[in-house]
PDB file of N, CA and C in Angstrom:
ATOM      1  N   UNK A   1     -93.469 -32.909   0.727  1.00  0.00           N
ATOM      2  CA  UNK A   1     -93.716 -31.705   1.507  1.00  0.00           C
ATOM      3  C   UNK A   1     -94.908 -30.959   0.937  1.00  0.00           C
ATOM      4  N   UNK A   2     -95.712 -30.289   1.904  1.00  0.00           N
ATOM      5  CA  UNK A   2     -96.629 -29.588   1.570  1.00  0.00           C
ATOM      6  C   UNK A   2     -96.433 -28.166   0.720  1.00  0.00           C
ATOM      7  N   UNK A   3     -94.921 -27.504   0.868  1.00  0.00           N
ATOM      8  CA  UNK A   3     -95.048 -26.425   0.276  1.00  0.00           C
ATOM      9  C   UNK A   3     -95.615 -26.435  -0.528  1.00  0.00           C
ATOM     10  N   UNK A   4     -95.061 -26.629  -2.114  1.00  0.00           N
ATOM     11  CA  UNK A   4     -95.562 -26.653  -3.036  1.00  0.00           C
ATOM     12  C   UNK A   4     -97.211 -27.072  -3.159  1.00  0.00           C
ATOM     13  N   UNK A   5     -97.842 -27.419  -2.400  1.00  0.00           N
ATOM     14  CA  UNK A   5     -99.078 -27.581  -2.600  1.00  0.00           C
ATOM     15  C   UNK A   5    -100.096 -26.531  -1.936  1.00  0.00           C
ATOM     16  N   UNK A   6     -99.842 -25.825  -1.126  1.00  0.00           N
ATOM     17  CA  UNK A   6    -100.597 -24.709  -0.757  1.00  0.00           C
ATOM     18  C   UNK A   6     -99.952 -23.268  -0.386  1.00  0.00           C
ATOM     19  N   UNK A   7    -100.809 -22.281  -0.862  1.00  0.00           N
ATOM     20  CA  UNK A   7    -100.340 -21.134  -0.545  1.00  0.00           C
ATOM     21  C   UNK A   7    -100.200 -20.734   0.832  1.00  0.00           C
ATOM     22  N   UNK A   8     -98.889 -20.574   1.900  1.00  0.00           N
ATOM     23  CA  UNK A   8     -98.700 -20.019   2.820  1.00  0.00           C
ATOM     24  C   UNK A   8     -98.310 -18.583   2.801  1.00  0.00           C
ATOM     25  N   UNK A   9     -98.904 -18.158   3.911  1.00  0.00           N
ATOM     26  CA  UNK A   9     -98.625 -16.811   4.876  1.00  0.00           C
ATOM     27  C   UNK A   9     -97.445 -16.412   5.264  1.00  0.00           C
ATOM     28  N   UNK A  10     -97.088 -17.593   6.015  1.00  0.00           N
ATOM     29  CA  UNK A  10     -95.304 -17.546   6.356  1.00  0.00           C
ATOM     30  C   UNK A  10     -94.943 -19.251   6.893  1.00  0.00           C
ATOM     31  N   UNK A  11     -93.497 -19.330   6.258  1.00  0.00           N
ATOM     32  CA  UNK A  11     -93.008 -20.738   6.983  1.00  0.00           C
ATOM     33  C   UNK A  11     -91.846 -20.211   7.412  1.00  0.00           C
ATOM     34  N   UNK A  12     -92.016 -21.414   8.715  1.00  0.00           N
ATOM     35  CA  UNK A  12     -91.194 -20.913  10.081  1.00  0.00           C
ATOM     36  C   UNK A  12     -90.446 -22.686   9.855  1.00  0.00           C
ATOM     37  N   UNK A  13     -89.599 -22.648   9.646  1.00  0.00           N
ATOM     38  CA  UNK A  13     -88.376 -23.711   9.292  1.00  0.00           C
ATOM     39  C   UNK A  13     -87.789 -23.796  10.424  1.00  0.00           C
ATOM     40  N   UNK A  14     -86.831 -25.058  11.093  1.00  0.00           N
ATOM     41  CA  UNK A  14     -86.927 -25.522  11.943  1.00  0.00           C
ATOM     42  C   UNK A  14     -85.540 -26.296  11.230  1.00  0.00           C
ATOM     43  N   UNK A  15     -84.140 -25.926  11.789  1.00  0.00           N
ATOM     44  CA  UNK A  15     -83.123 -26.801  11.160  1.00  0.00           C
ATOM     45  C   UNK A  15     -82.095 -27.845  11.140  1.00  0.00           C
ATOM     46  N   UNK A  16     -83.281 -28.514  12.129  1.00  0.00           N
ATOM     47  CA  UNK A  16     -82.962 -29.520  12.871  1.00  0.00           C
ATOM     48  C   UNK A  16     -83.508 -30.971  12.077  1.00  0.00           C
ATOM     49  N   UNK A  17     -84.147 -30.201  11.261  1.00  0.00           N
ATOM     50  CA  UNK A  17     -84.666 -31.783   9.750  1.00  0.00           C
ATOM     51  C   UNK A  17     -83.145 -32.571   9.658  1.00  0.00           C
ATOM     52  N   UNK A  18     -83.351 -33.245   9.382  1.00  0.00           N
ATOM     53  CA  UNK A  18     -82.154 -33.980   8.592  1.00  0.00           C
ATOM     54  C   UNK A  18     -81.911 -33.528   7.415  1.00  0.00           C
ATOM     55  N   UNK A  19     -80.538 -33.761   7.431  1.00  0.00           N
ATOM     56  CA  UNK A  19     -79.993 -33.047   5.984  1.00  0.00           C
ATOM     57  C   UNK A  19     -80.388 -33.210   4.742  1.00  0.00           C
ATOM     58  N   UNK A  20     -80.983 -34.073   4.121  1.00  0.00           N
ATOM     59  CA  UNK A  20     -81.589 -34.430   2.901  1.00  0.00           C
ATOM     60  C   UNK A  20     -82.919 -33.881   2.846  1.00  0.00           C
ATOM     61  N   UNK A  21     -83.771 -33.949   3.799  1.00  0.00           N
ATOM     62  CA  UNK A  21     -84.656 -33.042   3.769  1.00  0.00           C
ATOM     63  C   UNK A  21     -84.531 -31.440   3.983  1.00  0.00           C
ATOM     64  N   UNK A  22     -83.121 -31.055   4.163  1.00  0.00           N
ATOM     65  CA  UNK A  22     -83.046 -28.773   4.009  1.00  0.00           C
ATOM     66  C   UNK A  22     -82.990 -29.057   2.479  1.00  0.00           C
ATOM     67  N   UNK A  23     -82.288 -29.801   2.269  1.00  0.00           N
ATOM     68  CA  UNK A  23     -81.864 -29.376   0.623  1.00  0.00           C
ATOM     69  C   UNK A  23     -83.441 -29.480  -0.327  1.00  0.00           C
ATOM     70  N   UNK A  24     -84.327 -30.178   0.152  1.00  0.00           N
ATOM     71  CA  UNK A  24     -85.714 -30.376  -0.547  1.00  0.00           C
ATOM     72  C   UNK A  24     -86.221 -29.151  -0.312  1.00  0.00           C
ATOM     73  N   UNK A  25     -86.252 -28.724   1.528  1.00  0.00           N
ATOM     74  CA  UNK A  25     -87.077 -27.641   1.596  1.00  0.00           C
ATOM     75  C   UNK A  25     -86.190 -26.272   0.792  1.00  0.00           C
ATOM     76  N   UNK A  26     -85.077 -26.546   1.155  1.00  0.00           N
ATOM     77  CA  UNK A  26     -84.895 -24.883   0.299  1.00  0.00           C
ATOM     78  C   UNK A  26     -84.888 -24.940  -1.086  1.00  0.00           C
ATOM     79  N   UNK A  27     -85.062 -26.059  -1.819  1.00  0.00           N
ATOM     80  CA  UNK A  27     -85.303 -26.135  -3.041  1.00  0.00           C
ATOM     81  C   UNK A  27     -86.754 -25.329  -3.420  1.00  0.00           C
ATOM     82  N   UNK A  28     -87.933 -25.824  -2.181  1.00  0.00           N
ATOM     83  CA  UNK A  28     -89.134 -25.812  -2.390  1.00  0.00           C
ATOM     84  C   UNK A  28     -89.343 -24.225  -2.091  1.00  0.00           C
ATOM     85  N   UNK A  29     -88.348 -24.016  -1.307  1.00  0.00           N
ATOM     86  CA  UNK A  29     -88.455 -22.424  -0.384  1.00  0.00           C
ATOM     87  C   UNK A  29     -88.167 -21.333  -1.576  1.00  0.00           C
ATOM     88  N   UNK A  30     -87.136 -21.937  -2.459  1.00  0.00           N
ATOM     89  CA  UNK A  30     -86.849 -20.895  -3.508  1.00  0.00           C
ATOM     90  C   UNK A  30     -87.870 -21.078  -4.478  1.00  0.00           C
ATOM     91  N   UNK A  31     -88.419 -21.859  -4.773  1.00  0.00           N
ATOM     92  CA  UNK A  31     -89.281 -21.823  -6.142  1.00  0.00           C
ATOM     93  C   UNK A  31     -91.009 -21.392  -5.524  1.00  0.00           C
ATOM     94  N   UNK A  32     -91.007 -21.872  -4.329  1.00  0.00           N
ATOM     95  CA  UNK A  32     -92.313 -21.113  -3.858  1.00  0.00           C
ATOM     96  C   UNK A  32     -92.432 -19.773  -3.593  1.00  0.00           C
ATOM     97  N   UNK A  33     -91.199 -18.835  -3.310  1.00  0.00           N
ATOM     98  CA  UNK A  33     -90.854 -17.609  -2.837  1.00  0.00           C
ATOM     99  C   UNK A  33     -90.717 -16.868  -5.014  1.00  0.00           C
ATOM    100  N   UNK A  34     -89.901 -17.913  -5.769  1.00  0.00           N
ATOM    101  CA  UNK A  34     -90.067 -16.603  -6.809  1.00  0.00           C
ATOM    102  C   UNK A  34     -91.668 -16.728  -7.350  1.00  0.00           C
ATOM    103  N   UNK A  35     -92.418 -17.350  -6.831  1.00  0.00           N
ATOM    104  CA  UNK A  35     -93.974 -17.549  -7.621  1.00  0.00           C
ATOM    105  C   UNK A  35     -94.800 -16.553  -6.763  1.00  0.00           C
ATOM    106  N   UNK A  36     -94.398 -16.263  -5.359  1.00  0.00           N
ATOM    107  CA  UNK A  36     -95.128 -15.152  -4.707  1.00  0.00           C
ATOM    108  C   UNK A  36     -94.107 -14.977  -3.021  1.00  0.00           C
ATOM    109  N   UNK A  37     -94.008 -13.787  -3.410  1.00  0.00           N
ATOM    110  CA  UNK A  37     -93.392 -13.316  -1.979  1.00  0.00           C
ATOM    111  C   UNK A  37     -93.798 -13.821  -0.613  1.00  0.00           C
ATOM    112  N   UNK A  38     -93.173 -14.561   0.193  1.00  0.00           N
ATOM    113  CA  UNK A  38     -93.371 -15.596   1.787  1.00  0.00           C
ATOM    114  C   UNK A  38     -92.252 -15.215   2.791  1.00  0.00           C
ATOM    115  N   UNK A  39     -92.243 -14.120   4.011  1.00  0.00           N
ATOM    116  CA  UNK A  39     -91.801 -14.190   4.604  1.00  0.00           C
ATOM    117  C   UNK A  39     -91.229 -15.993   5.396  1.00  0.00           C
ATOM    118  N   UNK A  40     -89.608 -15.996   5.833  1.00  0.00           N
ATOM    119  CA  UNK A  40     -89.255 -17.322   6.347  1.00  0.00           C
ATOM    120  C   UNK A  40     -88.654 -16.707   7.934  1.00  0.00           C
ATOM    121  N   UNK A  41     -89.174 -17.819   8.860  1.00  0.00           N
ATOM    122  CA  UNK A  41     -88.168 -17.393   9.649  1.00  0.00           C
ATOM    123  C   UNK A  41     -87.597 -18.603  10.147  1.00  0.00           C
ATOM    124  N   UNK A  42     -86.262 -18.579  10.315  1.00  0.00           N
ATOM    125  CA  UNK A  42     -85.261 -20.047  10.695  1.00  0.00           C
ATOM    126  C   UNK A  42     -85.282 -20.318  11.961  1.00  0.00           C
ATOM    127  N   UNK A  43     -85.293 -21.082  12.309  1.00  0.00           N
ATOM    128  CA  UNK A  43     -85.031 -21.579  14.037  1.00  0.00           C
ATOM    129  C   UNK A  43     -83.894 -23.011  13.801  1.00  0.00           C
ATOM    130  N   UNK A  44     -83.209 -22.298  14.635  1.00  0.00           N
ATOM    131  CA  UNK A  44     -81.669 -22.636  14.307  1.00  0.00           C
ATOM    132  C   UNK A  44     -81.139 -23.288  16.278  1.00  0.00           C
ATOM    133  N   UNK A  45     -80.037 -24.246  15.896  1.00  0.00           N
ATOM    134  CA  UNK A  45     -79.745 -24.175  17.180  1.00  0.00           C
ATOM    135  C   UNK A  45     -78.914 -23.264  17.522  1.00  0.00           C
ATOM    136  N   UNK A  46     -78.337 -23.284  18.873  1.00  0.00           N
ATOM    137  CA  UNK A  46     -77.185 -22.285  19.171  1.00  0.00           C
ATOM    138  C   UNK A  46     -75.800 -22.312  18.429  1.00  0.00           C
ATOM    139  N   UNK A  47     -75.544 -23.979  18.249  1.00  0.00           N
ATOM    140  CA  UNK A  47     -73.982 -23.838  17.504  1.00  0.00           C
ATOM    141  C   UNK A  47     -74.021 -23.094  16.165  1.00  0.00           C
ATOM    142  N   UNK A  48     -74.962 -23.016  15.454  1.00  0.00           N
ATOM    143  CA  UNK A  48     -74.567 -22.979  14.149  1.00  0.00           C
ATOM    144  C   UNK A  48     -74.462 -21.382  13.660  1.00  0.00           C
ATOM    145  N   UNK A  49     -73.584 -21.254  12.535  1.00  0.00           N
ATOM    146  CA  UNK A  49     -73.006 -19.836  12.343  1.00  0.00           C
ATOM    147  C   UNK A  49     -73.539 -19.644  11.332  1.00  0.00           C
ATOM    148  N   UNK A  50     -74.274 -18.405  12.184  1.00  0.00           N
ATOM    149  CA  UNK A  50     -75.235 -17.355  10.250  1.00  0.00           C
ATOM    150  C   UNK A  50     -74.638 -17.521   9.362  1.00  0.00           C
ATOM    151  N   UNK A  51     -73.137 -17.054   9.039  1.00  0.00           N
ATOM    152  CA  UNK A  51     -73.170 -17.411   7.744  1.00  0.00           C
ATOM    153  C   UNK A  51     -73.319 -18.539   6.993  1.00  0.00           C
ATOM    154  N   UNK A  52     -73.405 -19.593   7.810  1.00  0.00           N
ATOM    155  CA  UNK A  52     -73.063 -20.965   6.957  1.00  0.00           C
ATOM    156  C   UNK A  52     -74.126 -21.323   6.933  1.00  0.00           C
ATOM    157  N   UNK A  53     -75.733 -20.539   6.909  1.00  0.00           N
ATOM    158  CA  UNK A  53     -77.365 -20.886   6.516  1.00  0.00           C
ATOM    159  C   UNK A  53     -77.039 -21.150   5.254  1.00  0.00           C
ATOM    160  N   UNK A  54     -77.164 -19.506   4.432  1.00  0.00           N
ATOM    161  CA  UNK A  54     -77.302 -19.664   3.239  1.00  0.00           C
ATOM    162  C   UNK A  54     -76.626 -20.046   2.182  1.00  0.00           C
ATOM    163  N   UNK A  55     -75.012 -20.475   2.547  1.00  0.00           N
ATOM    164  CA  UNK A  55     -73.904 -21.122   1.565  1.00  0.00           C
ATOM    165  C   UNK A  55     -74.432 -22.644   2.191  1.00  0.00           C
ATOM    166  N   UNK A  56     -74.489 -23.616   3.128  1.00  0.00           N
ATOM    167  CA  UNK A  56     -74.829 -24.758   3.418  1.00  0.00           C
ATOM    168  C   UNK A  56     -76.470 -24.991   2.340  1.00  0.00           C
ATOM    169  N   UNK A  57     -77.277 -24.332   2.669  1.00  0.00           N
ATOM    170  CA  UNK A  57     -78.705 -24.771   2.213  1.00  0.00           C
ATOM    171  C   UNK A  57     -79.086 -23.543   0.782  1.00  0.00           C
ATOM    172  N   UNK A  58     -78.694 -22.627   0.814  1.00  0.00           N
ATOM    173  CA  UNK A  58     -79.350 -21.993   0.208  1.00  0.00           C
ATOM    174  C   UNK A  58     -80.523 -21.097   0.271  1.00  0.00           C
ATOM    175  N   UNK A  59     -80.737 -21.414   1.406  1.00  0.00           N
ATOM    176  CA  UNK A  59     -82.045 -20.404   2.606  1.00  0.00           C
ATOM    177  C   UNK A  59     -82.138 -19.440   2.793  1.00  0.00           C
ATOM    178  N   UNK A  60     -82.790 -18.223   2.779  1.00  0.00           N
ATOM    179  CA  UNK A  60     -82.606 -16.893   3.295  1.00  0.00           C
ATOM    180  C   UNK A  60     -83.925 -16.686   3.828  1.00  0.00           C
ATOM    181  N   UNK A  61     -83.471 -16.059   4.955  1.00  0.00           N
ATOM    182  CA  UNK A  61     -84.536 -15.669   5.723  1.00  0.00           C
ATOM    183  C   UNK A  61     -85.257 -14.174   6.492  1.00  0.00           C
ATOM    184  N   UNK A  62     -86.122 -13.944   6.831  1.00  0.00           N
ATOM    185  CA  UNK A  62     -86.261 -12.612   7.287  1.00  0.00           C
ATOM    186  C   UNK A  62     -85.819 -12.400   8.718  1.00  0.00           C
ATOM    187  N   UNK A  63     -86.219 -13.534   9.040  1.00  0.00           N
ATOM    188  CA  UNK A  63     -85.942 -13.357  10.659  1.00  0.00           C
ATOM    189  C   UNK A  63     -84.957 -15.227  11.009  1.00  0.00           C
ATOM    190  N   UNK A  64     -84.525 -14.668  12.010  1.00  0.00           N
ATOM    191  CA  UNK A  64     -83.460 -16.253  12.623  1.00  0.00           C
ATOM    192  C   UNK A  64     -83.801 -16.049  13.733  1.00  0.00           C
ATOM    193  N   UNK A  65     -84.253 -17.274  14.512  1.00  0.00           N
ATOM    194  CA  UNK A  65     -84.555 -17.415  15.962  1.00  0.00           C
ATOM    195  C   UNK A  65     -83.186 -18.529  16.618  1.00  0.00           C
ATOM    196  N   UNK A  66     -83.045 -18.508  17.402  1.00  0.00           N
ATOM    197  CA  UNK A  66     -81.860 -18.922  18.157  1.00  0.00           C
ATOM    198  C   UNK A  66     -82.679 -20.024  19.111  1.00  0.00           C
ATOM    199  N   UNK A  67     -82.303 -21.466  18.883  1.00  0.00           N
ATOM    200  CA  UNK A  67     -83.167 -22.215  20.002  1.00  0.00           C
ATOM    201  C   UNK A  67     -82.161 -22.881  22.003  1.00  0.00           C
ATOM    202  N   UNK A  68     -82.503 -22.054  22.304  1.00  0.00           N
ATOM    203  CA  UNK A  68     -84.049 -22.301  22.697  1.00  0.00           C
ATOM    204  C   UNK A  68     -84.298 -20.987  22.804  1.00  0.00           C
ATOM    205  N   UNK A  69     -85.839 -20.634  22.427  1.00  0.00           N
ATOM    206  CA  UNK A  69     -86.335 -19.633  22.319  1.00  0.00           C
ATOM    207  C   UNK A  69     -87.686 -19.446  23.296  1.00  0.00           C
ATOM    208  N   UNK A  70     -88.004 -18.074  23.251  1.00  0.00           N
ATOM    209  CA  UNK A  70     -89.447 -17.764  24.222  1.00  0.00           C
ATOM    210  C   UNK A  70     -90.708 -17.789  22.843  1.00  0.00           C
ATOM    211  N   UNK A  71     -91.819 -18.312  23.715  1.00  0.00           N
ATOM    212  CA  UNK A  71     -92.632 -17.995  23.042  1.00  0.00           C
ATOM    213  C   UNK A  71     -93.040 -16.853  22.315  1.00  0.00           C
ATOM    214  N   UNK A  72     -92.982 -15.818  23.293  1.00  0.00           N
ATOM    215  CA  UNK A  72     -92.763 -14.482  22.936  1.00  0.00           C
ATOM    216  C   UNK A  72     -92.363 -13.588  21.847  1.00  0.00           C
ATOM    217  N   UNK A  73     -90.947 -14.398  21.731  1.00  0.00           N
ATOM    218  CA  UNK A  73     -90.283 -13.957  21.216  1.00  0.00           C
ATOM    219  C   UNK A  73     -90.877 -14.458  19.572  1.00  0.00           C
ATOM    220  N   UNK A  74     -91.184 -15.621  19.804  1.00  0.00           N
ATOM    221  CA  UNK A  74     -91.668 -16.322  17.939  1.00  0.00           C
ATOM    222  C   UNK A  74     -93.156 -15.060  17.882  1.00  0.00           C
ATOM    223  N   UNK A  75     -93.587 -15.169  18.726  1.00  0.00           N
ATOM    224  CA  UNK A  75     -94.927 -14.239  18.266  1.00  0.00           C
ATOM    225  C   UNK A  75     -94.638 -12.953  18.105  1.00  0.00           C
ATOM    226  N   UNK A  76     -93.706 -12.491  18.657  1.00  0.00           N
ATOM    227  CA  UNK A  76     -93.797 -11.152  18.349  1.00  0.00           C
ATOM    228  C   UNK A  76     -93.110 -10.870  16.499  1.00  0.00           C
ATOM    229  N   UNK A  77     -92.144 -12.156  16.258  1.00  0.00           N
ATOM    230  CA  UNK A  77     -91.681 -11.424  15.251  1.00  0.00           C
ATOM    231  C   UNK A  77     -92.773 -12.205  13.865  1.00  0.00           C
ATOM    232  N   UNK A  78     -93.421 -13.080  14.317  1.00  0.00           N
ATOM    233  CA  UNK A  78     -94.521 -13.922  13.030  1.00  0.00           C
ATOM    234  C   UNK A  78     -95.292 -12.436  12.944  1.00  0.00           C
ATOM    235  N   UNK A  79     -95.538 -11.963  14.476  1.00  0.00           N
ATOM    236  CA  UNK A  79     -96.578 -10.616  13.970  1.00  0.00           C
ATOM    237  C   UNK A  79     -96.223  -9.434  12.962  1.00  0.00           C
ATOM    238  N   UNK A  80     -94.802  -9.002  13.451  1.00  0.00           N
ATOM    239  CA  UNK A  80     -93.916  -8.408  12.632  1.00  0.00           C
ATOM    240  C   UNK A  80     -93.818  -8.954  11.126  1.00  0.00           C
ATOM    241  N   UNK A  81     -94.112  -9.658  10.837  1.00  0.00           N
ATOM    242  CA  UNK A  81     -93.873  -9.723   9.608  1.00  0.00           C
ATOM    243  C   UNK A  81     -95.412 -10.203   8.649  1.00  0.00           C
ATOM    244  N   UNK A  82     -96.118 -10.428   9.551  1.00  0.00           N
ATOM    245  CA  UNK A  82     -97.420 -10.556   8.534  1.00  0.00           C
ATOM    246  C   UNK A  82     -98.379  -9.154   9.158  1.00  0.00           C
ATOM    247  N   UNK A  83     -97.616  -8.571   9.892  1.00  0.00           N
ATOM    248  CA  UNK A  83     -98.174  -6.978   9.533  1.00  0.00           C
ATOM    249  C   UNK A  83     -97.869  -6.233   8.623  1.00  0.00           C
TER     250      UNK A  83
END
């Protein structure tokens, strides 16, 4: 994965990876986040229950998008948060 290799703005996670790959990214998500502050936002399907993000993976996020989603809706809150 690219995290670790470049400094991002914001990552917008998508949690529909396969399972062996959340556990890499939130590995990568926590150690890139204590080296410099990175807004995340999750895009999640409909079944799955908030609480069981961050006890399942370990993830925390600023914002959770619900799929299927509006375009709109992702832009308005990426803006929200790198304002």
């Amino acid at each position: 994965m690219l995290l670790g290799t470049y400094d991002y703005d914001l990552v917008i996670a998508d949690l529909k990876l396969p399972f062996p790959y959340l556990d890499d990214l939130s590995a990568q998500l926590r150690n890139q986040r204590a080296r410099r502050p990175m807004p995340v936002i999750l895009v999640l399907p409909a079944y799955f229950v908030m609480d069981s993000i961050s006890s399942w993976f370990g993830m925390e996020a600023e914002e959770i998008i619900i799929r299927p989603f509006s375009p709109v809706e992702l832009t308005s809150k990426i803006q929200a948060l790198l304002n």
